[in-house]
PDB file of N, CA and C in Angstrom:
ATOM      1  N   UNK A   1      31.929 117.034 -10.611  1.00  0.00           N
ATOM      2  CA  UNK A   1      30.736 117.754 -11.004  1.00  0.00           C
ATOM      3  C   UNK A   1      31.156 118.895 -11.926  1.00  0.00           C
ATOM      4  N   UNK A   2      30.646 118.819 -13.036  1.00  0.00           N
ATOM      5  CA  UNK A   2      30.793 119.894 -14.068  1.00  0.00           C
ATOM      6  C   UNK A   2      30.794 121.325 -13.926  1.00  0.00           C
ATOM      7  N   UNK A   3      29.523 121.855 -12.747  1.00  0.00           N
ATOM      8  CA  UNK A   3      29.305 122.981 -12.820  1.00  0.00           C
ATOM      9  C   UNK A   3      29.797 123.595 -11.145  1.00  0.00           C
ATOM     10  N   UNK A   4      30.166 122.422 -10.522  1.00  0.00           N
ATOM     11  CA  UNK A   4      30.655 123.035  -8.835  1.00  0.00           C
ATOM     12  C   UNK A   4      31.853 123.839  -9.255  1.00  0.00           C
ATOM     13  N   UNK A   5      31.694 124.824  -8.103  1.00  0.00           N
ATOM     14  CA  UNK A   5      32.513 126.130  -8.090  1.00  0.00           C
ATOM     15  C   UNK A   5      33.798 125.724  -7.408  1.00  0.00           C
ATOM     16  N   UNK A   6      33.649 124.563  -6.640  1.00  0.00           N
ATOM     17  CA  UNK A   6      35.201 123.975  -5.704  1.00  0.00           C
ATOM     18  C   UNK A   6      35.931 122.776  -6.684  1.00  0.00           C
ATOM     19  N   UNK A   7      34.964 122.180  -7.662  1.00  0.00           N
ATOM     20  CA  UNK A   7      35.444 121.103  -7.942  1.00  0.00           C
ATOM     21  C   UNK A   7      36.509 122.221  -9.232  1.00  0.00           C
ATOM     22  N   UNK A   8      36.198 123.149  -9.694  1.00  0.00           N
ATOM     23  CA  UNK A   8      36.640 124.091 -10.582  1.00  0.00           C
ATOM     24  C   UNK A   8      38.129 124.566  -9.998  1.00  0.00           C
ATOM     25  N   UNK A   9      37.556 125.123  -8.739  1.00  0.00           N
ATOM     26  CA  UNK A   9      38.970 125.521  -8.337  1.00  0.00           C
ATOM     27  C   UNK A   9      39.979 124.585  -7.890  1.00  0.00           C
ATOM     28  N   UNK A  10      39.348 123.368  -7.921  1.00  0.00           N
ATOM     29  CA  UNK A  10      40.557 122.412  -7.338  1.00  0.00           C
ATOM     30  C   UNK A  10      41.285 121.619  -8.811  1.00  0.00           C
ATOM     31  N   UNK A  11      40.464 122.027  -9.784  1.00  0.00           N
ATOM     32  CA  UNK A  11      41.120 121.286 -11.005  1.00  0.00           C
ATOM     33  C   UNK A  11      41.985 122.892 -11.771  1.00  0.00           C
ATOM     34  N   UNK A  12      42.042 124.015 -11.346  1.00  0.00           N
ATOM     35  CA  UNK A  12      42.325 125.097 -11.600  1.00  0.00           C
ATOM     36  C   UNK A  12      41.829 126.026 -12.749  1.00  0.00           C
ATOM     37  N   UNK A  13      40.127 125.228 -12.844  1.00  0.00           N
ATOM     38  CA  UNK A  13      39.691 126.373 -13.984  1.00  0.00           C
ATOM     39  C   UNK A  13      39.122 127.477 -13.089  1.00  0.00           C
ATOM     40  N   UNK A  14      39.460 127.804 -12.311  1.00  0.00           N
ATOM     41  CA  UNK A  14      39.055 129.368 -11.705  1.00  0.00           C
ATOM     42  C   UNK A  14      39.971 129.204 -10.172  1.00  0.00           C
ATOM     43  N   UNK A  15      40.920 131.044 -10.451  1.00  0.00           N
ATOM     44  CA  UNK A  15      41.952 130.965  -9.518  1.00  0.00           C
ATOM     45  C   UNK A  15      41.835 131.264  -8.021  1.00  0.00           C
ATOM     46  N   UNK A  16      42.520 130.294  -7.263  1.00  0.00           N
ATOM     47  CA  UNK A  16      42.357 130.369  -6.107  1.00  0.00           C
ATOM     48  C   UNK A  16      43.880 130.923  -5.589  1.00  0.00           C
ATOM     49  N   UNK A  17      43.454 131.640  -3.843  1.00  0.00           N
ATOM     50  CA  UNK A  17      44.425 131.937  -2.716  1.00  0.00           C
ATOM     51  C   UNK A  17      45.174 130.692  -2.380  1.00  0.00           C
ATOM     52  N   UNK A  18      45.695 129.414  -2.630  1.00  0.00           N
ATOM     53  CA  UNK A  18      46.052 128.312  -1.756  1.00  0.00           C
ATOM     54  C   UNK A  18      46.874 128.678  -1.012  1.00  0.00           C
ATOM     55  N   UNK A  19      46.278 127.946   0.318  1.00  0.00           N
ATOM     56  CA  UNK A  19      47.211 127.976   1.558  1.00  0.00           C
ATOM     57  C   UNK A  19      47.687 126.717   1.769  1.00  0.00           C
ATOM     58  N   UNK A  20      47.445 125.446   1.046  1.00  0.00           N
ATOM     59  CA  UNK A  20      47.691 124.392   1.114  1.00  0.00           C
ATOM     60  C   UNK A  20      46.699 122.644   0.340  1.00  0.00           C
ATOM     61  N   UNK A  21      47.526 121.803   0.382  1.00  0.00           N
ATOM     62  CA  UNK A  21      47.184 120.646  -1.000  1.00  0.00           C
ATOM     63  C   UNK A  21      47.587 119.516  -0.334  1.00  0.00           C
ATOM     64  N   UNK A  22      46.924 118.143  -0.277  1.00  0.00           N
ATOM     65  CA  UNK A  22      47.453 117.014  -0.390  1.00  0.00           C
ATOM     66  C   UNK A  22      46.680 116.653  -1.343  1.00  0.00           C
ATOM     67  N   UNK A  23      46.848 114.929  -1.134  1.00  0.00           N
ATOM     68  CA  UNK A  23      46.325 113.921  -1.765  1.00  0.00           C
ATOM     69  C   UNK A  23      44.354 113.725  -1.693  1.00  0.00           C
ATOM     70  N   UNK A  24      44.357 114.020  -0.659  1.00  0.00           N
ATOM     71  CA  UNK A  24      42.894 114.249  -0.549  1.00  0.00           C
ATOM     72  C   UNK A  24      41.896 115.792  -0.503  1.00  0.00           C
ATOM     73  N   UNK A  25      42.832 116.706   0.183  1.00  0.00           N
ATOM     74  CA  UNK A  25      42.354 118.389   0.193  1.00  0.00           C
ATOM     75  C   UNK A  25      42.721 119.549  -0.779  1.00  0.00           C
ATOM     76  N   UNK A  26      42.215 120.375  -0.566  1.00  0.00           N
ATOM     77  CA  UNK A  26      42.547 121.578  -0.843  1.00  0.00           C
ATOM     78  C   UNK A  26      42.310 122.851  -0.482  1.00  0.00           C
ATOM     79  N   UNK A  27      43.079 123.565   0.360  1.00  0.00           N
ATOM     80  CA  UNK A  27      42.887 124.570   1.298  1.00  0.00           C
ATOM     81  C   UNK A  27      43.235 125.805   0.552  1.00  0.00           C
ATOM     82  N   UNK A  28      42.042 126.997   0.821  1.00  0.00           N
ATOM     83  CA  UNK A  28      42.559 128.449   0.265  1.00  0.00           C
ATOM     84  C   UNK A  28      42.133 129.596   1.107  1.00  0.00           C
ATOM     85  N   UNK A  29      42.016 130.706   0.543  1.00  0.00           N
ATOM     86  CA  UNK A  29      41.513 131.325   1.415  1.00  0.00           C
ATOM     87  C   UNK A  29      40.280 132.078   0.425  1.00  0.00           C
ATOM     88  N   UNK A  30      39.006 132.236   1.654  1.00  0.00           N
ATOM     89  CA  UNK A  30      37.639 132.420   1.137  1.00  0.00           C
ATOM     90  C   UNK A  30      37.606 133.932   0.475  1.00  0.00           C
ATOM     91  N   UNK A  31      37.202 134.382  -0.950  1.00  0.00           N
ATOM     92  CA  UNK A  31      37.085 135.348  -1.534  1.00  0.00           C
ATOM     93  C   UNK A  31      36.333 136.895  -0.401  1.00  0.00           C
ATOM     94  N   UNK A  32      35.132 136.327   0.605  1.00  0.00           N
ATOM     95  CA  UNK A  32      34.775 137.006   1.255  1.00  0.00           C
ATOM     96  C   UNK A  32      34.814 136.479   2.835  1.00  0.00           C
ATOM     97  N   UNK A  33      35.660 136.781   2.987  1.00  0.00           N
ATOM     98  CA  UNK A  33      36.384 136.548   4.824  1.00  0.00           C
ATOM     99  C   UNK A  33      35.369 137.086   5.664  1.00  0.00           C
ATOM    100  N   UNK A  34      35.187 136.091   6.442  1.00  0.00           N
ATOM    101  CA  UNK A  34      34.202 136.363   8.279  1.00  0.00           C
ATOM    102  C   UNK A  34      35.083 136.791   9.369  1.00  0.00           C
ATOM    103  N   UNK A  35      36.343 136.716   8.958  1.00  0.00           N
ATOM    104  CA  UNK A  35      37.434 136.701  10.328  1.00  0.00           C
ATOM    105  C   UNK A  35      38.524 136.910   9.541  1.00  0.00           C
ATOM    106  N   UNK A  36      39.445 137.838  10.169  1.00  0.00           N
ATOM    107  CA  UNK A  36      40.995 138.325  10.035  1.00  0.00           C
ATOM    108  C   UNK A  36      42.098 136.913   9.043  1.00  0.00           C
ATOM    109  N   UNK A  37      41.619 135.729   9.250  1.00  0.00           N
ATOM    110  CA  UNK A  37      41.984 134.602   8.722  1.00  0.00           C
ATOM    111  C   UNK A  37      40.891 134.026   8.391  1.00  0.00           C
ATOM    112  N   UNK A  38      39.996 133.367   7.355  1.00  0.00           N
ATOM    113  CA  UNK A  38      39.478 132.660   6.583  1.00  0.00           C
ATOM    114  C   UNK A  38      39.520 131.507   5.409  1.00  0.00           C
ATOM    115  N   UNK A  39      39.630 130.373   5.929  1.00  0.00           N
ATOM    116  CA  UNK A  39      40.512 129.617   4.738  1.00  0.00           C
ATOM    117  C   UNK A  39      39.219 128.503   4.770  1.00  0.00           C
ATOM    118  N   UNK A  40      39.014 128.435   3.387  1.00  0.00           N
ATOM    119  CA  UNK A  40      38.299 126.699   3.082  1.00  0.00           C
ATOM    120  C   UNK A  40      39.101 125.659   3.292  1.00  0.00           C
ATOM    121  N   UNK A  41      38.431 124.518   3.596  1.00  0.00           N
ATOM    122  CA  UNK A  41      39.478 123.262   3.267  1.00  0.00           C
ATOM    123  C   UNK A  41      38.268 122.366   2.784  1.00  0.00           C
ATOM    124  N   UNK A  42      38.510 121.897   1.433  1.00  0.00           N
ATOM    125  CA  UNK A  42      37.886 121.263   0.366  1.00  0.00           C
ATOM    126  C   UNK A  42      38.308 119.837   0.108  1.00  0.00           C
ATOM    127  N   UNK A  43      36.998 118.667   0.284  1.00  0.00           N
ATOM    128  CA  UNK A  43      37.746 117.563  -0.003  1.00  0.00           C
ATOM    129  C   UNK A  43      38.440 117.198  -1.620  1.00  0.00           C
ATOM    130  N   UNK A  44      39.067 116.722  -2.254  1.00  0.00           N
ATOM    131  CA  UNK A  44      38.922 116.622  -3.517  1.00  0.00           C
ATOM    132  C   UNK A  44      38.123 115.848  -4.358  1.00  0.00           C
ATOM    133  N   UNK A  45      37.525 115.079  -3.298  1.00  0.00           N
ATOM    134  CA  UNK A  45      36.213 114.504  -3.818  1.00  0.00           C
ATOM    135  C   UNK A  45      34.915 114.906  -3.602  1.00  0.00           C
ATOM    136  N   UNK A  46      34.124 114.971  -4.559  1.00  0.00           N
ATOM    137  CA  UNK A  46      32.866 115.661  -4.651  1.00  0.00           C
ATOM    138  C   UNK A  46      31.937 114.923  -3.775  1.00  0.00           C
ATOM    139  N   UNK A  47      31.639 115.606  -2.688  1.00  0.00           N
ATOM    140  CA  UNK A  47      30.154 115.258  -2.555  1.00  0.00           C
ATOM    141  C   UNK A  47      29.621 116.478  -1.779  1.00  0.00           C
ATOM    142  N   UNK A  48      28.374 116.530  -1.831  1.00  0.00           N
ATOM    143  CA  UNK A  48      27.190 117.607  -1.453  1.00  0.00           C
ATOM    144  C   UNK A  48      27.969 118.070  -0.301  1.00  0.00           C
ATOM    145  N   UNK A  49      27.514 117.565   0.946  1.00  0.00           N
ATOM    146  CA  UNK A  49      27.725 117.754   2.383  1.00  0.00           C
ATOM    147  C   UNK A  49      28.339 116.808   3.207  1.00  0.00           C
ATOM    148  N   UNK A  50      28.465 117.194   4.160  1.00  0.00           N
ATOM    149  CA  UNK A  50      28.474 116.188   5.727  1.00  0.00           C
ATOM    150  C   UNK A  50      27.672 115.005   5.791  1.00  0.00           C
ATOM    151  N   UNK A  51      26.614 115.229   5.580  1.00  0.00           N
ATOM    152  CA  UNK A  51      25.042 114.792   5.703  1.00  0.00           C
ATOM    153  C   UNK A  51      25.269 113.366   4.598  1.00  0.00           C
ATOM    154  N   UNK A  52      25.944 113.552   3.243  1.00  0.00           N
ATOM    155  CA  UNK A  52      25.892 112.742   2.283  1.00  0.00           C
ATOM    156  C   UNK A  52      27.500 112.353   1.992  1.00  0.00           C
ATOM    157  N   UNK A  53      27.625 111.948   3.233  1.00  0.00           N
ATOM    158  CA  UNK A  53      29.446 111.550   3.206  1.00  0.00           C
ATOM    159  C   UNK A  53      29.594 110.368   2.545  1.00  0.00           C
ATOM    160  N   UNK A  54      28.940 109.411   2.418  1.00  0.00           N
ATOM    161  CA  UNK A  54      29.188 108.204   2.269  1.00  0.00           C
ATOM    162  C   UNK A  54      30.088 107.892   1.314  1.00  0.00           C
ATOM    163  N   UNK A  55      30.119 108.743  -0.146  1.00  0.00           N
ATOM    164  CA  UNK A  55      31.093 108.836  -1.401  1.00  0.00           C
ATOM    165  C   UNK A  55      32.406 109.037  -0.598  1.00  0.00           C
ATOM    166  N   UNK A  56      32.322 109.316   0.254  1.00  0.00           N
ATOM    167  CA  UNK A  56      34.302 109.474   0.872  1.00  0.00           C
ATOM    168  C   UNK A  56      34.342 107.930   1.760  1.00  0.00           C
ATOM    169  N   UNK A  57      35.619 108.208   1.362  1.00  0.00           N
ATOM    170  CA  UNK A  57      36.379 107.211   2.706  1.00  0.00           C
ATOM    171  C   UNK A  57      36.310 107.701   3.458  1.00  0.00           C
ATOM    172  N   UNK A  58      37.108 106.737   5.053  1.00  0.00           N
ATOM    173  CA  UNK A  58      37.279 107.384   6.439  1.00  0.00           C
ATOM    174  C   UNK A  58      38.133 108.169   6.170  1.00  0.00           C
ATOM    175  N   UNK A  59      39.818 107.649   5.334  1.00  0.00           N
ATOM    176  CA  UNK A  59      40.298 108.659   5.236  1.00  0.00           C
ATOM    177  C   UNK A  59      40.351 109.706   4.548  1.00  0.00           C
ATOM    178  N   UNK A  60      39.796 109.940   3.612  1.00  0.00           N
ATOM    179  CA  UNK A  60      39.045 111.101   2.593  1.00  0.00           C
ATOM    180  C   UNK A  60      38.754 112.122   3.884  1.00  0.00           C
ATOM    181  N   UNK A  61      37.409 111.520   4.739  1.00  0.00           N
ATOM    182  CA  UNK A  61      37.027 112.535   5.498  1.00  0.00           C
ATOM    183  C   UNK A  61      37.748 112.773   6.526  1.00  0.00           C
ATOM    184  N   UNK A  62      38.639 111.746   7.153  1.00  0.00           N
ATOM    185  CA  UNK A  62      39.612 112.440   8.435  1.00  0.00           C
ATOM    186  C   UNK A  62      40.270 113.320   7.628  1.00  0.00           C
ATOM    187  N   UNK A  63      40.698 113.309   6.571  1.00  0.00           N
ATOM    188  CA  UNK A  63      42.169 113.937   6.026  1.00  0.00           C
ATOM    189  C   UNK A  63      41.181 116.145   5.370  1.00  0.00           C
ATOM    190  N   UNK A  64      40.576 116.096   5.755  1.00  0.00           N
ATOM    191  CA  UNK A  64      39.547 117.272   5.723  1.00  0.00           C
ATOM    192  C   UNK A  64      39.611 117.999   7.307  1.00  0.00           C
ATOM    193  N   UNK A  65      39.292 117.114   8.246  1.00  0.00           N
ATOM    194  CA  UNK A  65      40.021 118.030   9.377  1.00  0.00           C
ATOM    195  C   UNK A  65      41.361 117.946   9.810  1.00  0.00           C
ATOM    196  N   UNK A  66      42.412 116.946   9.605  1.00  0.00           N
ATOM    197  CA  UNK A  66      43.740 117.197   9.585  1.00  0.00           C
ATOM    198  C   UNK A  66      44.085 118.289   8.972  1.00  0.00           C
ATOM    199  N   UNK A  67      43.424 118.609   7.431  1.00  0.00           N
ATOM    200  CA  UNK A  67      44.151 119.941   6.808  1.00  0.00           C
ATOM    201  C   UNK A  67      43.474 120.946   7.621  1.00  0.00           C
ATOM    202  N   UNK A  68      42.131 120.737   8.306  1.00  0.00           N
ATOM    203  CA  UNK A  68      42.276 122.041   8.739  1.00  0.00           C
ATOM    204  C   UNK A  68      43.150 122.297  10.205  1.00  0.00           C
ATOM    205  N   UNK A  69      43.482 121.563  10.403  1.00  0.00           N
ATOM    206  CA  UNK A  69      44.626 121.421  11.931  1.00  0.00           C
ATOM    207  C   UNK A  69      46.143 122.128  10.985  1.00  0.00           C
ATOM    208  N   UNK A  70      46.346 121.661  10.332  1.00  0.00           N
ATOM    209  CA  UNK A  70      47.495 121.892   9.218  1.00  0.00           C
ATOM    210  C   UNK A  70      47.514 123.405   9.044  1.00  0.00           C
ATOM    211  N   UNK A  71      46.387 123.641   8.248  1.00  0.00           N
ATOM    212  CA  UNK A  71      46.458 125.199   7.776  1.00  0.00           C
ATOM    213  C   UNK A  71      46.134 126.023   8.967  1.00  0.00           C
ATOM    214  N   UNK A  72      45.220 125.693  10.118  1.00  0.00           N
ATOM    215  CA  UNK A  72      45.708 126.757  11.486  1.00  0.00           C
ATOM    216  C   UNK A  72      46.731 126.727  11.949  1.00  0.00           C
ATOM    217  N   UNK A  73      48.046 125.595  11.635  1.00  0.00           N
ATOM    218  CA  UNK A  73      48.970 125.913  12.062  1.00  0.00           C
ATOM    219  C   UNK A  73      50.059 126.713  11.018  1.00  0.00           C
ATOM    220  N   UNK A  74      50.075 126.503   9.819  1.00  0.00           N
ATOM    221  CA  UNK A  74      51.006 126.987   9.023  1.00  0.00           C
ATOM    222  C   UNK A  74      50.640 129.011   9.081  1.00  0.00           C
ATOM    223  N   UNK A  75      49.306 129.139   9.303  1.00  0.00           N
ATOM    224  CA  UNK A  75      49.121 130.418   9.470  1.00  0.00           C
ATOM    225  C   UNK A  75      48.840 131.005  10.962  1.00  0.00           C
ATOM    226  N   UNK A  76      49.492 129.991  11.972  1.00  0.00           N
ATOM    227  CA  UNK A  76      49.846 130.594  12.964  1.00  0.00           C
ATOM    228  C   UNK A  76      48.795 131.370  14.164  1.00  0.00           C
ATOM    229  N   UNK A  77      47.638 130.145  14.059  1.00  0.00           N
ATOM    230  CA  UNK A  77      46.317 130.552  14.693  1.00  0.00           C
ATOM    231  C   UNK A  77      46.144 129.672  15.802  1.00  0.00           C
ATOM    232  N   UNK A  78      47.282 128.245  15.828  1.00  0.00           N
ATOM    233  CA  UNK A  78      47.051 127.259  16.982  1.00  0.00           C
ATOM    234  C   UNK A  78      47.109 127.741  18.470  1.00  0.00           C
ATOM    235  N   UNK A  79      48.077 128.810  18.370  1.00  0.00           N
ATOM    236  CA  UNK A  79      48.477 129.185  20.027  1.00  0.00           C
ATOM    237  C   UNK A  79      47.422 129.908  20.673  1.00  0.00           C
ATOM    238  N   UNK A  80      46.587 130.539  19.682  1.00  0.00           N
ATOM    239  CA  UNK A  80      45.258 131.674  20.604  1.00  0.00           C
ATOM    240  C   UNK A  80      44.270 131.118  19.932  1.00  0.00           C
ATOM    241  N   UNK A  81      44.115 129.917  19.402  1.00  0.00           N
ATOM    242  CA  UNK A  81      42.605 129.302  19.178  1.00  0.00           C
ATOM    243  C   UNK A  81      42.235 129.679  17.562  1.00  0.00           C
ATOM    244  N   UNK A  82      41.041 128.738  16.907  1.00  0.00           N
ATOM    245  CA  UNK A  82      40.421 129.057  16.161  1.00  0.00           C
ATOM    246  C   UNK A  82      38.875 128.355  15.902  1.00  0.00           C
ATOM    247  N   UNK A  83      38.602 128.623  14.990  1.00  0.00           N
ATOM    248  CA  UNK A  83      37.526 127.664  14.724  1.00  0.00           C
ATOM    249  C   UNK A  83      37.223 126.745  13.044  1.00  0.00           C
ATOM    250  N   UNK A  84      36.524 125.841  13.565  1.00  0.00           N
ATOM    251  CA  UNK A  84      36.569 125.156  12.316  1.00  0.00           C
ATOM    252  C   UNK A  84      34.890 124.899  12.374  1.00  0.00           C
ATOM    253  N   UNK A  85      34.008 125.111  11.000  1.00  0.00           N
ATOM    254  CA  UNK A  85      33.080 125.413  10.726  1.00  0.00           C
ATOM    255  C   UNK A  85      32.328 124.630   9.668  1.00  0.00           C
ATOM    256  N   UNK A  86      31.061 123.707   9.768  1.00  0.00           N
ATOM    257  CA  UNK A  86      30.558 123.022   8.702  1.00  0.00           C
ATOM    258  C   UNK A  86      29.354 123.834   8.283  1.00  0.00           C
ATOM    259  N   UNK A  87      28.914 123.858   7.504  1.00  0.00           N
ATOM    260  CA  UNK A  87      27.421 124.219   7.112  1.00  0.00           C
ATOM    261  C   UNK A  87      27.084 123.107   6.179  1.00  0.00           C
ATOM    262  N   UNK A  88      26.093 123.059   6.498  1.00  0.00           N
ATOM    263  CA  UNK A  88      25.102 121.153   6.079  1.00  0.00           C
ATOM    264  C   UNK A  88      23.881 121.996   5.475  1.00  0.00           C
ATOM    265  N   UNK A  89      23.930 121.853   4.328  1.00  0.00           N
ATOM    266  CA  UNK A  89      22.421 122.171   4.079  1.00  0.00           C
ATOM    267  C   UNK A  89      21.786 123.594   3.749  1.00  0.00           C
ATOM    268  N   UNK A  90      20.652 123.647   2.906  1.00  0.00           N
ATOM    269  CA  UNK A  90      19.617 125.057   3.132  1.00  0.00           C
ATOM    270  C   UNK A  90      19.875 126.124   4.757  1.00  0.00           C
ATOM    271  N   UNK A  91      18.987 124.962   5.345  1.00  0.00           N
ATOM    272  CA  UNK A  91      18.936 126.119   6.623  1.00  0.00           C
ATOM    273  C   UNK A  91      20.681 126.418   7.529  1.00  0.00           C
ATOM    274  N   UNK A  92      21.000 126.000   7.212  1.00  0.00           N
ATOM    275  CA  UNK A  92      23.092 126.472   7.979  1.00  0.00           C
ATOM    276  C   UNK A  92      23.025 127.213   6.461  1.00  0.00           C
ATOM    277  N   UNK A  93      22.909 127.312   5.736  1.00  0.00           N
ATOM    278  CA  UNK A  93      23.562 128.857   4.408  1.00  0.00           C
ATOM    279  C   UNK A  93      24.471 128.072   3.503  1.00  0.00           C
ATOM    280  N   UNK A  94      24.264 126.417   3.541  1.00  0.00           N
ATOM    281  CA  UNK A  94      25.392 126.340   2.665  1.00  0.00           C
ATOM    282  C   UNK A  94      25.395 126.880   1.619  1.00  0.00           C
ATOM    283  N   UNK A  95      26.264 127.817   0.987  1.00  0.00           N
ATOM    284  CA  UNK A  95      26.431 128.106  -0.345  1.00  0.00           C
ATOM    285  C   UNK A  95      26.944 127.358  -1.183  1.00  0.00           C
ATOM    286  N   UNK A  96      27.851 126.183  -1.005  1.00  0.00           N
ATOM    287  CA  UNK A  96      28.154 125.796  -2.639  1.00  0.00           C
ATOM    288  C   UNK A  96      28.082 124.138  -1.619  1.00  0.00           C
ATOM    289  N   UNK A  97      27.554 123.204  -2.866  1.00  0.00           N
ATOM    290  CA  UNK A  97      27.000 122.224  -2.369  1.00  0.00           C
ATOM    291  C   UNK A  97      28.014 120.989  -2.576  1.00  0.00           C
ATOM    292  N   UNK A  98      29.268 121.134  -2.250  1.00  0.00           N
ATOM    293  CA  UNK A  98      30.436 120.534  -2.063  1.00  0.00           C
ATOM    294  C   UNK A  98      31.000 120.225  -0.592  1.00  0.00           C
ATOM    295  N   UNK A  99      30.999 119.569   0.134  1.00  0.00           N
ATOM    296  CA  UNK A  99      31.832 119.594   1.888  1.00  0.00           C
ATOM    297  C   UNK A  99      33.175 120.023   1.008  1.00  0.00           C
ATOM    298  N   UNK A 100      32.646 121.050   2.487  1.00  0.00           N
ATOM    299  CA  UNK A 100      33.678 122.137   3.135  1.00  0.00           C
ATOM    300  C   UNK A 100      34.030 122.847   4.377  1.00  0.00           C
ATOM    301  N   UNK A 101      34.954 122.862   5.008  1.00  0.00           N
ATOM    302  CA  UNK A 101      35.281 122.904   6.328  1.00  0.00           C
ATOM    303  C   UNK A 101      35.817 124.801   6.034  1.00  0.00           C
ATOM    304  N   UNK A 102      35.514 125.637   7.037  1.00  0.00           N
ATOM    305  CA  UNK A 102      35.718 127.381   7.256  1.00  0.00           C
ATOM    306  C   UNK A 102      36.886 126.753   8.464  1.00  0.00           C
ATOM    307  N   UNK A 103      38.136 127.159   8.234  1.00  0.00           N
ATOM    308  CA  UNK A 103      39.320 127.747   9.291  1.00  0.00           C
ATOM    309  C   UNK A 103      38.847 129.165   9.537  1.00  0.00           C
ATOM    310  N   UNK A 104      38.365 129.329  10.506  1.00  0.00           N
ATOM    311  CA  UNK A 104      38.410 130.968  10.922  1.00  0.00           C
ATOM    312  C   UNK A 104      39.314 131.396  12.238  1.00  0.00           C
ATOM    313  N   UNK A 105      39.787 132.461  12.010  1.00  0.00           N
ATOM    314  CA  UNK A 105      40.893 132.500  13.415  1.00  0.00           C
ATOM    315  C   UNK A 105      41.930 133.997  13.053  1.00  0.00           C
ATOM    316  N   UNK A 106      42.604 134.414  13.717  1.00  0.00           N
ATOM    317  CA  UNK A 106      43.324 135.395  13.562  1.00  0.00           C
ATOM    318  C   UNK A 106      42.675 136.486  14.706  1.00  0.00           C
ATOM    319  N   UNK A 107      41.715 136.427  15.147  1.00  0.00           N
ATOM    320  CA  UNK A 107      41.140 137.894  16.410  1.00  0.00           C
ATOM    321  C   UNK A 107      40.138 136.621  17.347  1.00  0.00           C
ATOM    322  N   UNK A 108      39.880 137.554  18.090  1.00  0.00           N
ATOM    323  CA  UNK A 108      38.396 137.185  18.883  1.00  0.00           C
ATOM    324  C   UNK A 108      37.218 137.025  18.423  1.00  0.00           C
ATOM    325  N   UNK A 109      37.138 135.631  18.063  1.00  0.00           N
ATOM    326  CA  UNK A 109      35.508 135.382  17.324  1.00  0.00           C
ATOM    327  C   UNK A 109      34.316 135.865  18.274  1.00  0.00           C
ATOM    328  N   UNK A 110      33.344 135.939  17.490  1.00  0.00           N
ATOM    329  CA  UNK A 110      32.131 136.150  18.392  1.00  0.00           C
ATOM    330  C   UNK A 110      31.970 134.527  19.000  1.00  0.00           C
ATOM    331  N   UNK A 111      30.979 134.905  19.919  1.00  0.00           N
ATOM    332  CA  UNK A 111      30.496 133.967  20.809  1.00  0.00           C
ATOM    333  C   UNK A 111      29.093 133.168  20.595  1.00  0.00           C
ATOM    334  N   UNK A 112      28.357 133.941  19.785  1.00  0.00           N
ATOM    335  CA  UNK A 112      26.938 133.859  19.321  1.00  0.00           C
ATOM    336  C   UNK A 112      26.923 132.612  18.545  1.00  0.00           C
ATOM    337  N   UNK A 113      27.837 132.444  17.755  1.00  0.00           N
ATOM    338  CA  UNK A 113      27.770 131.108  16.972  1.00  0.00           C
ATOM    339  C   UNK A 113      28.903 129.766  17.217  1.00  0.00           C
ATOM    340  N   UNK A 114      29.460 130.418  18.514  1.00  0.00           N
ATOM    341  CA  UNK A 114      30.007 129.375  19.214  1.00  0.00           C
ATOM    342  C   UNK A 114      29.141 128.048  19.415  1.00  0.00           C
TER     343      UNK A 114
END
């Protein structure tokens, strides 16, 4: 997509934090952090949401929560927990209309959106 803000940063016309890359992802960390640790993990294939997966493979989309298992561990969030976070849509806030998985972790999350 020409004008997506992830498909940009994953081809490197606008610079990103990377915390990590394969064949299918791309993990960084979010310009405005919810938690002490905040990292995207981006498929490299475009599509909207969750909701409109079908453009991925199985492994396209397993390989989206492996990186985020990956990057809670390389930054050292596996032993006291974290969370991993979708937003689908208008009403969840998605902001950019690409699937994308939130690593959040590093303190005591709230509970409210547990």
């Amino acid at each position: 997509m020409n004008d997506c803000l992830f498909c940009k940063i994953i081809a490197g016309q606008i610079p990103s934090n990377k915390v990590y890359e394969d064949e299918f992802t791309y993990a960084f960390h979010d310009i405005a952090p919810q938690a002490r640790v905040h990292v995207l993990v981006v498929s490299k294939k475009h599509t909207p949401d969750a909701a409109h997966n079908e453009d991925l493979t199985d492994q396209e989309l397993a390989a989206c929560i492996r990186t985020c298992a990956r990057v809670a561990d390389l930054l050292g969030l596996t032993e006291d927990g974290y969370r991993i976070v979708n937003n689908c849509g208008e009403n969840a806030c998605q902001s950019v209309k690409h699937i994308h998985f939130h690593v959040l972790g590093g303190e005591k999350l709230s509970e409210k959106m547990a």
